[in-house]
Protein backbone atom coordinates (compact mmCIF):
# COMPACT_ATOMS: atom_id res chain seq x y z
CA UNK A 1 -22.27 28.70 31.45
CA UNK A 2 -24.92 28.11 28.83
CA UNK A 3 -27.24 30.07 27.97
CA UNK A 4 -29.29 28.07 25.63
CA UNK A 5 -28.93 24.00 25.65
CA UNK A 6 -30.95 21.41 23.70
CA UNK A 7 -31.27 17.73 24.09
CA UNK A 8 -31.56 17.01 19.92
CA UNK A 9 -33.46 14.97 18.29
CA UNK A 10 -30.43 12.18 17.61
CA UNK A 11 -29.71 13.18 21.83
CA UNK A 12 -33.52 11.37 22.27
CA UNK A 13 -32.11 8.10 20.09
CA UNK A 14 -29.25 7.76 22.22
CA UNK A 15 -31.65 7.62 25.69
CA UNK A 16 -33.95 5.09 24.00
CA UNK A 17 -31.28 3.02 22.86
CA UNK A 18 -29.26 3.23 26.24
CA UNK A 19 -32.60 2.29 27.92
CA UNK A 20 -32.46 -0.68 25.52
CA UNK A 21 -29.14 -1.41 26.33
CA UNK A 22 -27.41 -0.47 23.25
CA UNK A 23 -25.07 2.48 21.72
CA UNK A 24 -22.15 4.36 23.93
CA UNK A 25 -22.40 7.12 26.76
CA UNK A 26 -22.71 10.22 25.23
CA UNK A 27 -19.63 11.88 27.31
CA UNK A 28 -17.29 13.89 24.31
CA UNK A 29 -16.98 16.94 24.59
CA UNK A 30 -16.54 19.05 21.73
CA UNK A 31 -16.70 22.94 21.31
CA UNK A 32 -17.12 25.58 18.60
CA UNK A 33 -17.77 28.88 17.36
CA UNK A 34 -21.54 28.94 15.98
CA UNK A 35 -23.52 31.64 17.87
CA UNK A 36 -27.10 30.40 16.96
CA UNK A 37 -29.16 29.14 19.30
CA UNK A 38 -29.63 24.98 19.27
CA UNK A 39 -32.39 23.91 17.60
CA UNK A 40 -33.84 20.18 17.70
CA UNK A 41 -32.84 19.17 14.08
CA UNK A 42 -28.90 20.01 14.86
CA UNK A 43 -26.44 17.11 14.07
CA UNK A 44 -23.60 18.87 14.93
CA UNK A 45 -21.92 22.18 16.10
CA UNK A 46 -22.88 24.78 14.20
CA UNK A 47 -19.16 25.51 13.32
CA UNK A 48 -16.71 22.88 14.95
CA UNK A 49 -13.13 24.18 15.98
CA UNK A 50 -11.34 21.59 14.34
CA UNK A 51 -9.52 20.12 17.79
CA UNK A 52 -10.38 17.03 18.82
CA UNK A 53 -13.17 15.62 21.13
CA UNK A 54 -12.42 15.27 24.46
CA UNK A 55 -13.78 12.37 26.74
CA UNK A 56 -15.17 13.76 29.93
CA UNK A 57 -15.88 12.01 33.30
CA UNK A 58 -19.79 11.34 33.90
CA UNK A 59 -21.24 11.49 36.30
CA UNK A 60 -24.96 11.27 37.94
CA UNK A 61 -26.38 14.24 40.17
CA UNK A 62 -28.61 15.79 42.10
CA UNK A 63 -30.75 18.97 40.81
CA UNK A 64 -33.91 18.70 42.39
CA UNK A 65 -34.54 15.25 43.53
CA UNK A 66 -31.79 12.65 43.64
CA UNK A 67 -29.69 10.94 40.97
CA UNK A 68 -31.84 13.15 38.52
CA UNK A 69 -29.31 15.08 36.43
CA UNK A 70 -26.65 13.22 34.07
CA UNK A 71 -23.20 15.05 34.41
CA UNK A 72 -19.91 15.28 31.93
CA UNK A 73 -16.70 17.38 33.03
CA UNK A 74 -14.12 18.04 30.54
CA UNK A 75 -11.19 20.26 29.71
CA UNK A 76 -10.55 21.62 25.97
CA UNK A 77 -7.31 23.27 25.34
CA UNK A 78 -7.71 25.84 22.03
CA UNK A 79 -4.90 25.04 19.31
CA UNK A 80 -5.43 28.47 17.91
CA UNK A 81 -6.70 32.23 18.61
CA UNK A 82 -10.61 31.83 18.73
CA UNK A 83 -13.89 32.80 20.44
CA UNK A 84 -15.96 29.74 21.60
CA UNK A 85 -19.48 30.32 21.17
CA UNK A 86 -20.58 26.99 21.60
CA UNK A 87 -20.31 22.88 23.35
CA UNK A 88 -21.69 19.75 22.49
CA UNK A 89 -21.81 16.40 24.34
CA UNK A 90 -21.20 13.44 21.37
CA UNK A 91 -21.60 9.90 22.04
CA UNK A 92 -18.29 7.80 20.52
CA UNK A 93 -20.02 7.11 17.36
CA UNK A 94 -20.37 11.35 16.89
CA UNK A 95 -23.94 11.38 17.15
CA UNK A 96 -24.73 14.56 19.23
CA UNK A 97 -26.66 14.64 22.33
CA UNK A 98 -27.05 18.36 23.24
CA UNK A 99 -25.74 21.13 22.12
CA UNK A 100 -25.23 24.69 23.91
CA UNK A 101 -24.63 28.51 23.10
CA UNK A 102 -23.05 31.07 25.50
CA UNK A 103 -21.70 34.61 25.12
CA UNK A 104 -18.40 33.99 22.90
CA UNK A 105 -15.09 33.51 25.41
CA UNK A 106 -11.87 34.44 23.36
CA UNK A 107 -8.93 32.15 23.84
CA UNK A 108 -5.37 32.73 22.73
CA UNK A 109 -3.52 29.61 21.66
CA UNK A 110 -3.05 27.27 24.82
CA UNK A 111 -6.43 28.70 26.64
CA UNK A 112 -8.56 26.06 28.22
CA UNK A 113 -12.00 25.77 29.09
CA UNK A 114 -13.42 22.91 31.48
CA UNK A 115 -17.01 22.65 30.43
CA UNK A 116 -19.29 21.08 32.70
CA UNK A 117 -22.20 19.52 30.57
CA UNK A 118 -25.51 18.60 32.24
CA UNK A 119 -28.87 17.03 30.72
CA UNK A 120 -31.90 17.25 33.39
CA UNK A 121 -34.39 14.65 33.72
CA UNK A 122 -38.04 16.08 34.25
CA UNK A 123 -39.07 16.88 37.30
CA UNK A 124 -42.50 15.89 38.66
């Protein structure tokens, strides 16, 4: 559903230090109503919602050649009348790991979304 997604900058720190064996799986989902594009200095969403993170299920994937696409699935359920115009994967210590923009969805209170989140390792 994404239109534009960025691994940030902070996203990078939390490979390296999973590598390394330290830090938490970046699998929270949160959402928002920013419409710019990600950039590689964002921290956070652009405009957060105000509900609460939700912890999605990883998984690992298959894009192009196996196991190389890291996977989160999550459901948000909107607390008020708003247009989502953006998600973000967080790790638990709310360090963000990519963000994305999309056309805005409008949600009346009770709506949910299940976002499926997806960061792409490079292919050869």
């Amino acid at each position: 559903m994404a239109t534009v997604v960025k691994v940030t900058a902070t996203g990078r720190k939390i490979i390296t230090d999973r590598i390394k064996g330290t830090g938490t799986e970046p699998k929270n989902i949160g959402w928002g109503t920013g419409d710019t594009p990600p950039v590689d200095g964002d921290t956070d969403l652009e405009t957060p919602s105000g509900e609460s993170k939700v912890a999605g299920t990883s998984s690992v994937v298959t894009t192009l050649t196996t196991d190389d696409t890291y996977r989160v699935v999550g459901t948000l359920t909107s607390a008020s009348a708003q247009t989502i115009a953006e998600a973000a994967l967080f790790n638990d210590a709310n360090a963000l790991f990519l963000r994305g923009s999309f056309a805005g969805i409008a949600l009346a209170i009770g709506d949910s979304i299940q976002f499926t989140c997806e960061a792409q390792g490079l292919a050869p």
